[in-house]
C-alpha atoms as a PDB file:
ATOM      1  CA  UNK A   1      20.202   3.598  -2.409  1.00  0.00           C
ATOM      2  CA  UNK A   2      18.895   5.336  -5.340  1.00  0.00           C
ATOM      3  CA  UNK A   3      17.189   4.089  -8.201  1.00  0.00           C
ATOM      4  CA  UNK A   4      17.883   3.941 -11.412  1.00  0.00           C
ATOM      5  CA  UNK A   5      16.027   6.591 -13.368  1.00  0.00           C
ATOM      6  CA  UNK A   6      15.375   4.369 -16.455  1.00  0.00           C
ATOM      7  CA  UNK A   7      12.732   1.892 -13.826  1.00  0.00           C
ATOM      8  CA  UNK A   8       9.675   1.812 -14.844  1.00  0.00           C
ATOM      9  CA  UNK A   9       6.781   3.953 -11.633  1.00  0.00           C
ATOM     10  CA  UNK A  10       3.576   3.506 -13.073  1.00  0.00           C
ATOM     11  CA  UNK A  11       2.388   4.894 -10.547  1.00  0.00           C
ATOM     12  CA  UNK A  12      -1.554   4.764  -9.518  1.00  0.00           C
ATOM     13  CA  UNK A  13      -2.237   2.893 -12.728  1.00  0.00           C
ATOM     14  CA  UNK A  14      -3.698  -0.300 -13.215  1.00  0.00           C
ATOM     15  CA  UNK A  15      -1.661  -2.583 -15.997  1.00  0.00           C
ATOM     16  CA  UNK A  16      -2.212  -6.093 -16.677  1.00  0.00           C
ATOM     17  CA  UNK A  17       0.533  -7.909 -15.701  1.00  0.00           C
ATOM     18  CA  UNK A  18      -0.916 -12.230 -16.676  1.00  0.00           C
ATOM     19  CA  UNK A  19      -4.261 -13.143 -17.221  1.00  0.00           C
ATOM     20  CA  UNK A  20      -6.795 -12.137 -14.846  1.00  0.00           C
ATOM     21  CA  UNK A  21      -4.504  -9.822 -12.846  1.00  0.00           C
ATOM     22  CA  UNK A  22      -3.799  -6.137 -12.756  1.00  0.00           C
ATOM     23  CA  UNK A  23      -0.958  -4.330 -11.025  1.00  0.00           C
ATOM     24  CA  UNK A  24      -1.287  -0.888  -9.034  1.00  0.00           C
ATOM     25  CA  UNK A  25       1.736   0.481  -7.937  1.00  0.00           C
ATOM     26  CA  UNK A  26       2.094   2.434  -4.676  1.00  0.00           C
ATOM     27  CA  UNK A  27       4.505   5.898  -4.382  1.00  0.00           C
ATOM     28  CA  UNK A  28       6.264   4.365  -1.690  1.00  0.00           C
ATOM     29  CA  UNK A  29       9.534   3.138  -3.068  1.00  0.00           C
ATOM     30  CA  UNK A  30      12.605   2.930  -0.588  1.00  0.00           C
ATOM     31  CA  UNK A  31      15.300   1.022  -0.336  1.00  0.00           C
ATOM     32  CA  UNK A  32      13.286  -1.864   1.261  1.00  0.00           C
ATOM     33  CA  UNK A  33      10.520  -1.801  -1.321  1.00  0.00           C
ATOM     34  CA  UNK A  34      12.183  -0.869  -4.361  1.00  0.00           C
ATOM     35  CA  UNK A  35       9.635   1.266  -6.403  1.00  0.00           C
ATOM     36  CA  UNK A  36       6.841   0.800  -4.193  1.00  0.00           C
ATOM     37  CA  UNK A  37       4.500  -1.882  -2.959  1.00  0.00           C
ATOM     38  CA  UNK A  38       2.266  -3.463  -6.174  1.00  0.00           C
ATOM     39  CA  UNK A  39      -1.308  -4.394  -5.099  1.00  0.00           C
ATOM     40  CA  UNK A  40      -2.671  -7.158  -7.524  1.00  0.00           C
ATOM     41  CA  UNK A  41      -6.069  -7.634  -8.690  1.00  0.00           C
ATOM     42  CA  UNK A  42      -7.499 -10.695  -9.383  1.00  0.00           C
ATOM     43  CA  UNK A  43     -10.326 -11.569 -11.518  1.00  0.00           C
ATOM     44  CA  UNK A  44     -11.820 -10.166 -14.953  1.00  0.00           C
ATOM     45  CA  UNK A  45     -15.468 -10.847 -14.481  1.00  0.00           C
ATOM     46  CA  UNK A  46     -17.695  -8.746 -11.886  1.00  0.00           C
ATOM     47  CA  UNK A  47     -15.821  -9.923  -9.143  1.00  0.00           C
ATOM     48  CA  UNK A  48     -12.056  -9.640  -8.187  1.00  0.00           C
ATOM     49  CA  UNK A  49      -9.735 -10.193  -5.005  1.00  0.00           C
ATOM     50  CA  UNK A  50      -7.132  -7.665  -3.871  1.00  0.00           C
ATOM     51  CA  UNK A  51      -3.801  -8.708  -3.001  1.00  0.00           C
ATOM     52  CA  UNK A  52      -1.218  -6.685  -0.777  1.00  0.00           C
ATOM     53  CA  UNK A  53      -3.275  -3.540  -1.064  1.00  0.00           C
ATOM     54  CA  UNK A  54      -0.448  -1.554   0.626  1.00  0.00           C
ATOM     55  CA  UNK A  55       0.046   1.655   2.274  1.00  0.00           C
ATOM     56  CA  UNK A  56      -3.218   3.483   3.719  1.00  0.00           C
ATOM     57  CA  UNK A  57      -2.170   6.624   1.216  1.00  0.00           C
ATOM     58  CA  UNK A  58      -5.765   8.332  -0.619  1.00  0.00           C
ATOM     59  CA  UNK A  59      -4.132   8.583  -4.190  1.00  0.00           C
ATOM     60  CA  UNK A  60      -2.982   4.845  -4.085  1.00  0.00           C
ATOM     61  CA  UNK A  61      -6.625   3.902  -2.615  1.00  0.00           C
ATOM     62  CA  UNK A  62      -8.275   5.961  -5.183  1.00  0.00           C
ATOM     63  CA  UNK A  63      -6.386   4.427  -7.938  1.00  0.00           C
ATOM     64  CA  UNK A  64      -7.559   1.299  -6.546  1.00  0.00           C
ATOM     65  CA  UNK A  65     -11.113   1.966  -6.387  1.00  0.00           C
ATOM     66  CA  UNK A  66     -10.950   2.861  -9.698  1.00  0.00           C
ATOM     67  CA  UNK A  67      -9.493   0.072 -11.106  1.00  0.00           C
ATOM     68  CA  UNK A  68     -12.394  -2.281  -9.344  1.00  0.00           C
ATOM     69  CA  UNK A  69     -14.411   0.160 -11.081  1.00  0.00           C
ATOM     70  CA  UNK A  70     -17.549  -1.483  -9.702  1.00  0.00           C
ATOM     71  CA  UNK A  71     -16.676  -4.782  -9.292  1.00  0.00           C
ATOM     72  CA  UNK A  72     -17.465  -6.578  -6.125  1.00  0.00           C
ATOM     73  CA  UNK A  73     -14.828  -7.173  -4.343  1.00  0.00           C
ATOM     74  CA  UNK A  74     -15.326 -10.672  -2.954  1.00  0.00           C
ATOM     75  CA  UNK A  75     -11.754 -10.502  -0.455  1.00  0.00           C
ATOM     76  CA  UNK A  76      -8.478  -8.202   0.469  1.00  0.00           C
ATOM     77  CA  UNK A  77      -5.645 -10.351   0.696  1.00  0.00           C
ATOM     78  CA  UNK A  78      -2.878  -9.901   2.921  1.00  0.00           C
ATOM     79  CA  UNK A  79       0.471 -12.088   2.478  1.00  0.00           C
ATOM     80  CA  UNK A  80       1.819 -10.151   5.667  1.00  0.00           C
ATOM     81  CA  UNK A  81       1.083  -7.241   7.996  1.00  0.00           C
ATOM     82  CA  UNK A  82       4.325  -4.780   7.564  1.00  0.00           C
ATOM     83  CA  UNK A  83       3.191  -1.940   7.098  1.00  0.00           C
ATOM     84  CA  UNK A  84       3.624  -1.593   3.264  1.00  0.00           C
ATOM     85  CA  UNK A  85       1.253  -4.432   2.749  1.00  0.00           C
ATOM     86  CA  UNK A  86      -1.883  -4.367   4.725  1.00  0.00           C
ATOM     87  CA  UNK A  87      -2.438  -0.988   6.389  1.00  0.00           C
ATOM     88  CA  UNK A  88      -4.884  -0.144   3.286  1.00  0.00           C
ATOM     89  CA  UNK A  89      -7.325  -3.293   4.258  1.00  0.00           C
ATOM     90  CA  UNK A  90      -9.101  -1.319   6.684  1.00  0.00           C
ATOM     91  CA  UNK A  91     -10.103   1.392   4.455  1.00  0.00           C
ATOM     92  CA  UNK A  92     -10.602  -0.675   1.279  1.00  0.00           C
ATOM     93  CA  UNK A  93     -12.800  -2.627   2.992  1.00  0.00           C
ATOM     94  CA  UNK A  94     -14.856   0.184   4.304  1.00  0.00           C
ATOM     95  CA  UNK A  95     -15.110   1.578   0.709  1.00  0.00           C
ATOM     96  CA  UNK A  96     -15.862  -1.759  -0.982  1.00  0.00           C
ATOM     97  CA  UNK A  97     -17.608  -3.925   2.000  1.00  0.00           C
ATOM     98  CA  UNK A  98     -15.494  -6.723   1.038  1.00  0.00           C
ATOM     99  CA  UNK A  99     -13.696  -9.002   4.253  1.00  0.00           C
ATOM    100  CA  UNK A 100     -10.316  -8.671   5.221  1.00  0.00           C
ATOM    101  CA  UNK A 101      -8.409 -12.498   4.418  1.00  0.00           C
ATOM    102  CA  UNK A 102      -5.647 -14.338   4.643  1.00  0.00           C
ATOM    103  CA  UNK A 103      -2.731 -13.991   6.895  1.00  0.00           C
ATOM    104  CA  UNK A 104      -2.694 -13.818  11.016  1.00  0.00           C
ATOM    105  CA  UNK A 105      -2.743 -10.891  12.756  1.00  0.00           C
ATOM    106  CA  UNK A 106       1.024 -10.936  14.335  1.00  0.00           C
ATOM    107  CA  UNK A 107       1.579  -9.244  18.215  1.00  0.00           C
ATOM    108  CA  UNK A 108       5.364 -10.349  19.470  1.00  0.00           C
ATOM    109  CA  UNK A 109       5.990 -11.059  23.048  1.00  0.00           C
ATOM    110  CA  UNK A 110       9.860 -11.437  23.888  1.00  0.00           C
ATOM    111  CA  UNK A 111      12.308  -9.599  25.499  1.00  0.00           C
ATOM    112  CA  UNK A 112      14.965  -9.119  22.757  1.00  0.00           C
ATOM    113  CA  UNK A 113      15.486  -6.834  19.977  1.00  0.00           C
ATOM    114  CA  UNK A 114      12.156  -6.455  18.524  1.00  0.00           C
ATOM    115  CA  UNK A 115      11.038  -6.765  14.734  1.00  0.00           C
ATOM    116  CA  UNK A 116       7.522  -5.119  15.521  1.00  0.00           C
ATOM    117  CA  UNK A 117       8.237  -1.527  14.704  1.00  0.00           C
ATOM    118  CA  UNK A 118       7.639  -2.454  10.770  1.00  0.00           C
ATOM    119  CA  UNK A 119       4.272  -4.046  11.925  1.00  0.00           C
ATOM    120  CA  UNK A 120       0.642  -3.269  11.186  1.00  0.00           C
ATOM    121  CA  UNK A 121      -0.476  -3.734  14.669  1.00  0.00           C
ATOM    122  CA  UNK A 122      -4.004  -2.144  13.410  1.00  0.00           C
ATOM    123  CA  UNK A 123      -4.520  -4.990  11.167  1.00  0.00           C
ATOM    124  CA  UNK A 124      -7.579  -7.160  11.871  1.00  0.00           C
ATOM    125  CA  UNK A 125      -8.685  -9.941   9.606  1.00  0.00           C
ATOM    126  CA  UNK A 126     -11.961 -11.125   9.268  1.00  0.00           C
ATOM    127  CA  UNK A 127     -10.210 -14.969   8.234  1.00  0.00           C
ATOM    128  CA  UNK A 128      -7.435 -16.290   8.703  1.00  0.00           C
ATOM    129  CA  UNK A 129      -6.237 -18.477   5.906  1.00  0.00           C
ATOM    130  CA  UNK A 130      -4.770 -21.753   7.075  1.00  0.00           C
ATOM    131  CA  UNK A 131      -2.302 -23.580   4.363  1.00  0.00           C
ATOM    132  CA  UNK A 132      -3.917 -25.078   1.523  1.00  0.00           C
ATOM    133  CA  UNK A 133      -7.197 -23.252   2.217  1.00  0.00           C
ATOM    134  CA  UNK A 134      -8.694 -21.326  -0.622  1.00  0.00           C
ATOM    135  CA  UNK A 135     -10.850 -17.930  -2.057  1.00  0.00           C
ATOM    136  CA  UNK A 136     -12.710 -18.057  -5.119  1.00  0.00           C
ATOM    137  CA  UNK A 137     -15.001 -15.375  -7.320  1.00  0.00           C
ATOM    138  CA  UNK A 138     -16.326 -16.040 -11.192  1.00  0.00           C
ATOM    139  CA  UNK A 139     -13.076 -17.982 -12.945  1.00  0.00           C
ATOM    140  CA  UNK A 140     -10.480 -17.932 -10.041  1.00  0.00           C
ATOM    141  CA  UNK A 141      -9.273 -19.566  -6.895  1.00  0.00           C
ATOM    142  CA  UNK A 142      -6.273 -18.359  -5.032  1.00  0.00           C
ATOM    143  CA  UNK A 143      -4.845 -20.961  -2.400  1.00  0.00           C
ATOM    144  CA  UNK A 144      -2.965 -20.006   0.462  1.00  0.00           C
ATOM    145  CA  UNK A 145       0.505 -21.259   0.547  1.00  0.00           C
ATOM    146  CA  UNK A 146       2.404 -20.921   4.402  1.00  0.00           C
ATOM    147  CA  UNK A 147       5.582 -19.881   3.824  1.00  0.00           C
ATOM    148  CA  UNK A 148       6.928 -18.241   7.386  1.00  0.00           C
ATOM    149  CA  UNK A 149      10.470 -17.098   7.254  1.00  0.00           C
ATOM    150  CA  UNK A 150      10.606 -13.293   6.401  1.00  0.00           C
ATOM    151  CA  UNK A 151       7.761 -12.842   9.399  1.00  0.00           C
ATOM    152  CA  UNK A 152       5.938 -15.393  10.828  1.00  0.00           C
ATOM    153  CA  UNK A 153       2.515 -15.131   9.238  1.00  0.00           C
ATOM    154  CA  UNK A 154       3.678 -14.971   6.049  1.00  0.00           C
ATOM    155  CA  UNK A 155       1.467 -16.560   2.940  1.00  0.00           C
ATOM    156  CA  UNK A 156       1.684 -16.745  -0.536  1.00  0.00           C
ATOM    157  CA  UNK A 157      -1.414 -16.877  -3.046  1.00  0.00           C
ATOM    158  CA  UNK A 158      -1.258 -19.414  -6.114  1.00  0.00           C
ATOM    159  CA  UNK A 159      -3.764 -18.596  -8.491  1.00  0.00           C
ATOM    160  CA  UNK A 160      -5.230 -21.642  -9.433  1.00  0.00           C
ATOM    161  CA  UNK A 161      -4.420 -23.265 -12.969  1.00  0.00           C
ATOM    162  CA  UNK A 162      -2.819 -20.683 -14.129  1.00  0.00           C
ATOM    163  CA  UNK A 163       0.959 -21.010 -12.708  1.00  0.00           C
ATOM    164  CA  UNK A 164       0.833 -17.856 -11.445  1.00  0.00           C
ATOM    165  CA  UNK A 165       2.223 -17.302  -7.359  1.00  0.00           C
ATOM    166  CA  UNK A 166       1.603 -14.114  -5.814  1.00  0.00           C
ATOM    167  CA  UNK A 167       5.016 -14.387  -3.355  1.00  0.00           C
ATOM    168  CA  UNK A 168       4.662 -11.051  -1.287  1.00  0.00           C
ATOM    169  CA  UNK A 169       7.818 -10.547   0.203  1.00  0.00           C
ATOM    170  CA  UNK A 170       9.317 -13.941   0.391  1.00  0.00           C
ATOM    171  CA  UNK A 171      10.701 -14.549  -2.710  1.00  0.00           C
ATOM    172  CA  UNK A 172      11.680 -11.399  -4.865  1.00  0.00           C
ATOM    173  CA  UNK A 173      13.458 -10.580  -8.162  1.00  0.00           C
ATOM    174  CA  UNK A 174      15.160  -7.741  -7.486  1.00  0.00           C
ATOM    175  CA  UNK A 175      16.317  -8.385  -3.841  1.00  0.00           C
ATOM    176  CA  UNK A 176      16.483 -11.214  -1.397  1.00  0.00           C
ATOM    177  CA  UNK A 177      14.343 -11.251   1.523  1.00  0.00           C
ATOM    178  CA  UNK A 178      15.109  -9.528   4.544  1.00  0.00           C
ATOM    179  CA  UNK A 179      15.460 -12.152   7.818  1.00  0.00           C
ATOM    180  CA  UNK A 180      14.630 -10.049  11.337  1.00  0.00           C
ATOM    181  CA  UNK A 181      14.479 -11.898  14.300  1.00  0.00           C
ATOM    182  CA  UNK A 182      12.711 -12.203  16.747  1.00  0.00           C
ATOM    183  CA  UNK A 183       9.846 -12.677  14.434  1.00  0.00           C
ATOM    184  CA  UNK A 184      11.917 -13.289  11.442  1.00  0.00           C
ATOM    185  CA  UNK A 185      13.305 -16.820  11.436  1.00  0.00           C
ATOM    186  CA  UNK A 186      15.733 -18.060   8.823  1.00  0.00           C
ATOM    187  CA  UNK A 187      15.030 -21.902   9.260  1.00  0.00           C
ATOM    188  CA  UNK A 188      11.541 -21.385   7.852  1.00  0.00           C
ATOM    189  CA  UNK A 189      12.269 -19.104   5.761  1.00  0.00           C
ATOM    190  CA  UNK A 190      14.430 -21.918   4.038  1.00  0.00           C
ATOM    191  CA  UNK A 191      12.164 -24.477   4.939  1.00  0.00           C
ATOM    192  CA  UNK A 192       9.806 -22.425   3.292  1.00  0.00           C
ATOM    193  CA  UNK A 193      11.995 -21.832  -0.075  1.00  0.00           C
ATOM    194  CA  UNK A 194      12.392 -25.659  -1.026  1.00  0.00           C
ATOM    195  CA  UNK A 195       8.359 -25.894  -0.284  1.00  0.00           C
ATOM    196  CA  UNK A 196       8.664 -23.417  -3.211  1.00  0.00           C
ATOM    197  CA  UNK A 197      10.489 -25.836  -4.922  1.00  0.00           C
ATOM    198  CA  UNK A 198       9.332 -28.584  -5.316  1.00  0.00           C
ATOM    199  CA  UNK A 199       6.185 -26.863  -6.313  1.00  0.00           C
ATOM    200  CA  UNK A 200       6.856 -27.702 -10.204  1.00  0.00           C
ATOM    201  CA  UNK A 201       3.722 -26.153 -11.785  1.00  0.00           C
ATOM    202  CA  UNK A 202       4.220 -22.615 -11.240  1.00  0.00           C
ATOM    203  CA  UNK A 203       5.848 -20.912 -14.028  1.00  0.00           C
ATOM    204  CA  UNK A 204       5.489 -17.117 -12.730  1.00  0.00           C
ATOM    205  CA  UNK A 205       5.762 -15.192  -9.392  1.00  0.00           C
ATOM    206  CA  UNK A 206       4.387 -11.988  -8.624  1.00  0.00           C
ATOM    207  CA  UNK A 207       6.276 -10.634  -6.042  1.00  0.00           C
ATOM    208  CA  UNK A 208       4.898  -7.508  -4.065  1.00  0.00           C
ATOM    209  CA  UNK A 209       8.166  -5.471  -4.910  1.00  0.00           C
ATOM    210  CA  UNK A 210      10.198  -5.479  -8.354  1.00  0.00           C
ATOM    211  CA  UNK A 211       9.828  -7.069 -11.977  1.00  0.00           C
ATOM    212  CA  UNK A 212       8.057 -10.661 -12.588  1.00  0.00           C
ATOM    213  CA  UNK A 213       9.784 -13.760 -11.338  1.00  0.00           C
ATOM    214  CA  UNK A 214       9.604 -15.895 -15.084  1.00  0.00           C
ATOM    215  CA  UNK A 215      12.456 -18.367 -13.761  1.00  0.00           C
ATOM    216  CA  UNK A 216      10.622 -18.809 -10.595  1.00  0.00           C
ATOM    217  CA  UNK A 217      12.682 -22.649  -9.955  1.00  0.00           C
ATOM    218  CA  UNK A 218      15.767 -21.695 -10.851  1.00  0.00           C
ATOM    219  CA  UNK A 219      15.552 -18.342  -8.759  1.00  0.00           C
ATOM    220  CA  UNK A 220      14.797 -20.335  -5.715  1.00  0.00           C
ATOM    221  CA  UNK A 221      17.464 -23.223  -6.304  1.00  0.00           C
ATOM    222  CA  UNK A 222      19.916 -19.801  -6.575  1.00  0.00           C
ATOM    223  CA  UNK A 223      18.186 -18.145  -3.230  1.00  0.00           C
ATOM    224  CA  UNK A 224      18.544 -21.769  -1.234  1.00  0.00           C
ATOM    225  CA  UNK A 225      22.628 -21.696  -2.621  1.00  0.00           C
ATOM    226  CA  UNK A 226      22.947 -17.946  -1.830  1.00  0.00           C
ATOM    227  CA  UNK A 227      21.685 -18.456   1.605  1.00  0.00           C
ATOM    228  CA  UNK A 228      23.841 -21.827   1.749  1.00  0.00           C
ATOM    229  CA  UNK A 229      26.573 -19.622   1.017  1.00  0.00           C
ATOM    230  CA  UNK A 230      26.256 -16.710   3.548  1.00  0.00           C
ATOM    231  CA  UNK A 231      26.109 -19.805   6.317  1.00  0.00           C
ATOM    232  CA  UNK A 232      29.712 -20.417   5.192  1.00  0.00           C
ATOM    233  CA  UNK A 233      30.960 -17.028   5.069  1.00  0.00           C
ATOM    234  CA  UNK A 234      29.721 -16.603   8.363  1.00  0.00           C
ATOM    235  CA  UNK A 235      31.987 -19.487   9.314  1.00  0.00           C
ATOM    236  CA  UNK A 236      34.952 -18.073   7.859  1.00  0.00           C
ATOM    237  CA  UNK A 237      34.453 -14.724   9.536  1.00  0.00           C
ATOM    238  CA  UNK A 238      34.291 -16.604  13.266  1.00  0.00           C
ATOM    239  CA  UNK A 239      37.440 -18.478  11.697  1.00  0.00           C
ATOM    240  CA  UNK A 240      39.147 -15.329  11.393  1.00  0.00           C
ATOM    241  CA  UNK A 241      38.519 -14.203  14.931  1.00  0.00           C
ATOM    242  CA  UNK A 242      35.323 -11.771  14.121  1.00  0.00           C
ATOM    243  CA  UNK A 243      32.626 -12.787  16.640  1.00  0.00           C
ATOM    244  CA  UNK A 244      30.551  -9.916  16.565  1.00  0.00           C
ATOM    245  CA  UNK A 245      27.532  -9.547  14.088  1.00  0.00           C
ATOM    246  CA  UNK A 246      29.015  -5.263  13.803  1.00  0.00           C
ATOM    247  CA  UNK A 247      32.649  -6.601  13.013  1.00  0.00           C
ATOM    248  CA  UNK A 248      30.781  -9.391  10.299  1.00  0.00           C
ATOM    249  CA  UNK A 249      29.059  -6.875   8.496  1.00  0.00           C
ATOM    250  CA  UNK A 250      31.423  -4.617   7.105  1.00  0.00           C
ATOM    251  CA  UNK A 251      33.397  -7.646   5.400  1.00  0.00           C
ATOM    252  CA  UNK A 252      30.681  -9.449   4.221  1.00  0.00           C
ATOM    253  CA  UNK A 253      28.708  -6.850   2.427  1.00  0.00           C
ATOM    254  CA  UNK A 254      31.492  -4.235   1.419  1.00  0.00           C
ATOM    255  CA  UNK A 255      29.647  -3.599  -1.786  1.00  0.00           C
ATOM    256  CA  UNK A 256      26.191  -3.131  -0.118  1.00  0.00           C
ATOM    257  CA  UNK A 257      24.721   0.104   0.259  1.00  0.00           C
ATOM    258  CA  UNK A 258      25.717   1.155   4.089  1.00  0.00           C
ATOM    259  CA  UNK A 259      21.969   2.330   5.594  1.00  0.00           C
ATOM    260  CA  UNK A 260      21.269  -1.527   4.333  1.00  0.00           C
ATOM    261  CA  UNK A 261      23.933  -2.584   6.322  1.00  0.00           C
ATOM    262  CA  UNK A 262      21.742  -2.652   9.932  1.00  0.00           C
ATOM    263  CA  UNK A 263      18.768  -4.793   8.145  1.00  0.00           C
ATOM    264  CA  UNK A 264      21.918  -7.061   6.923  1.00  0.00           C
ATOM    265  CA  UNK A 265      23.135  -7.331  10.407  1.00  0.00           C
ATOM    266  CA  UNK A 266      19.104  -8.932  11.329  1.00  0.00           C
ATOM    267  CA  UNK A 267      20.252 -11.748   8.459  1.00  0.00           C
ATOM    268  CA  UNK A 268      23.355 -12.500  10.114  1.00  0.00           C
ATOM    269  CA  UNK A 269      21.872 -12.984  13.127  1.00  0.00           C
ATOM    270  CA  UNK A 270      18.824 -14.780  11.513  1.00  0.00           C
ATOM    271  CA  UNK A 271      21.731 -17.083  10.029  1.00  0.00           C
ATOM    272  CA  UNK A 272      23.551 -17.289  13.608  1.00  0.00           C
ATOM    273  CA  UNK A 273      20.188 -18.495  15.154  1.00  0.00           C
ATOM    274  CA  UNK A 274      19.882 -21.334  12.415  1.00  0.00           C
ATOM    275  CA  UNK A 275      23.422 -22.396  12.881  1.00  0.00           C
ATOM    276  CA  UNK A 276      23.260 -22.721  16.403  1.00  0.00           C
ATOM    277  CA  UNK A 277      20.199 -24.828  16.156  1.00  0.00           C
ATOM    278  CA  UNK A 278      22.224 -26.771  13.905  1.00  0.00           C
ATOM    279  CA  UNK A 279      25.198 -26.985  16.287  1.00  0.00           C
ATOM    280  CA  UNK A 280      27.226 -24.932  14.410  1.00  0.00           C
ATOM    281  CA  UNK A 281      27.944 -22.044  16.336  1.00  0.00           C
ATOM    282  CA  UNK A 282      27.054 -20.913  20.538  1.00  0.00           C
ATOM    283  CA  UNK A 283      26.734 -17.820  21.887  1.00  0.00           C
ATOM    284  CA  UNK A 284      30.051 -16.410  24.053  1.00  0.00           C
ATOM    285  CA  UNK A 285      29.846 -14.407  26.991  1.00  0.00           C
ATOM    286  CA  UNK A 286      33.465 -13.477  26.356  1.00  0.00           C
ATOM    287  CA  UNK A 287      33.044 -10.110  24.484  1.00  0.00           C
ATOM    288  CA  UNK A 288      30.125  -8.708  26.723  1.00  0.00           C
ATOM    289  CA  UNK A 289      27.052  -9.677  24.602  1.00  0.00           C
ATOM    290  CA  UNK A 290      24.799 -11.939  23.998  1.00  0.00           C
ATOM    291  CA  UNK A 291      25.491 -11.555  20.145  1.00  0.00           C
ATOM    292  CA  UNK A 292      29.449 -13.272  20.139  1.00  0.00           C
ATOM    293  CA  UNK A 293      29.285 -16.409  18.449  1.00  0.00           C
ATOM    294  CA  UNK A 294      32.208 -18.815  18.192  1.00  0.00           C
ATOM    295  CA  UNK A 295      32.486 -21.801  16.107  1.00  0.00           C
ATOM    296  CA  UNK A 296      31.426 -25.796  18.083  1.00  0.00           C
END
């Protein structure tokens, strides 16, 4: 998928995005991340936080040492540990001396299909933010919002009094989140997305990939529906005799770009998962794998 040559790459420059926070934007857009991963800066005063500070890559570090330009840096925030997020923590924290915070450090232990290979396995906080705990420096305080679904130890930062949600990868405005079990888990994840809301103050997200969420409610009432949605089409597609996730694919994503189309496949199955907890669907030994579902 290739983007549009008329979106914006600032690359390696720091722009204020809402009050009290800058944006630095990382050279590593793909087709998962869009342009690139954005790294957030909190705080005005002489100290900040860093949020998501992304790939280990020296021109995107340098651009953000700049932009602290002196500051102390009182924490770098993680909302998750792929590797577009939080590989830079361990370096920017050697530069700056500030802690490592916010979310777990993830290891997977299963048998199945993994969903580890995206994983900073390097990443080691120095605390663990548990929901509703909190950071502050001079004139902010992020809280830490759980919201597992898209991995496991994923959180969310709401700035305080501001209405401002740093979302990381769970909710985003260009894209919707991308399920993966084993870690991945599509229950949560929409457990997580009405925790979202019915959070009625916040009247902006900042996502770690794409354009500012200003309809944050009304995006996540459409995300919950969308999801809602695929649940059903799923449904129909067992209805009409396709019980493999490979066979699913192709019909329910024709428009999709087709490299997307294994990461869409993880969804399905995320989905499948959910609506066999739900007793919706079971697995069927009839086509040779564990992944044929038929309908209860």
């Amino acid at each position: 998928m290739e983007l549009p040559a008329d979106i914006p790459r600032p690359y390696e420059l720091a722009e204020t995005v809402a009050p009290r926070v800058r944006r630095v934007l990382a050279r590593n857009p793909s087709p998962f991340t869009f342009t690139g991963t954005q790294t957030y800066l909190v705080g005005d005063g002489p100290d900040v936080a860093v949020i998501d500070p992304g790939p280990d890559e020296p021109a995107h570090l340098t651009a953000l040492v700049e932009a602290i330009a002196g500051a102390k840096v009182v924490a770098i925030l993680c909302t998750h540990t792929h590797r577009d997020h939080s590989p830079a923590a361990a370096p920017l924290s050697a530069m700056t001396g500030a802690p490592i915070i916010g979310c777990a450090p993830l290891t997977l232990d299963d048998d199945g299909p993994r969903a580890d290979a995206a994983f900073d396995a390097d990443y080691r906080p120095d605390r663990v933010l548990a929901d509703g705990e909190s950071v502050s420096g001079t004139g902010w305080t992020l809280i830490a919002v759980a919201t597992p679904g898209h991995t496991s130890n994923h959180l969310c930062f709401a700035l305080d009094d501001s209405g401002v949600v740093f979302t990381g990868d769970h909710v985003m405005g260009w894209s919707t989140s991308v399920v993966s079990p084993p870690d991945g888990d599509m229950t949560a994840y929409l457990e997580s997305l009405q925790k979202l809301y019915e959070r009625e103050g916040d009247t902006i997200y900042l996502p770690a990939h794409g354009p500012a969420v200003e309809k944050p409610r009304q995006l996540v009432r459409g995300m919950i529906g969308h999801r809602r949605q695929r649940e059903r089409q799923i449904l129909r597609q067992i209805e009409a005799g396709r019980h493999l996730i490979a066979d699913m694919v192709p019909h329910m994503y024709k428009g999709v770009d087709q490299r997307l189309w294994p990461a869409a496949g993880r969804s399905v199955l995320a989905h499948l998962i959910d609506l066999e907890r739900r007793g919706f669907v079971v697995r069927s030994a009839a086509h040779g794998t564990d992944e044929s579902w038929i309908a209860v």
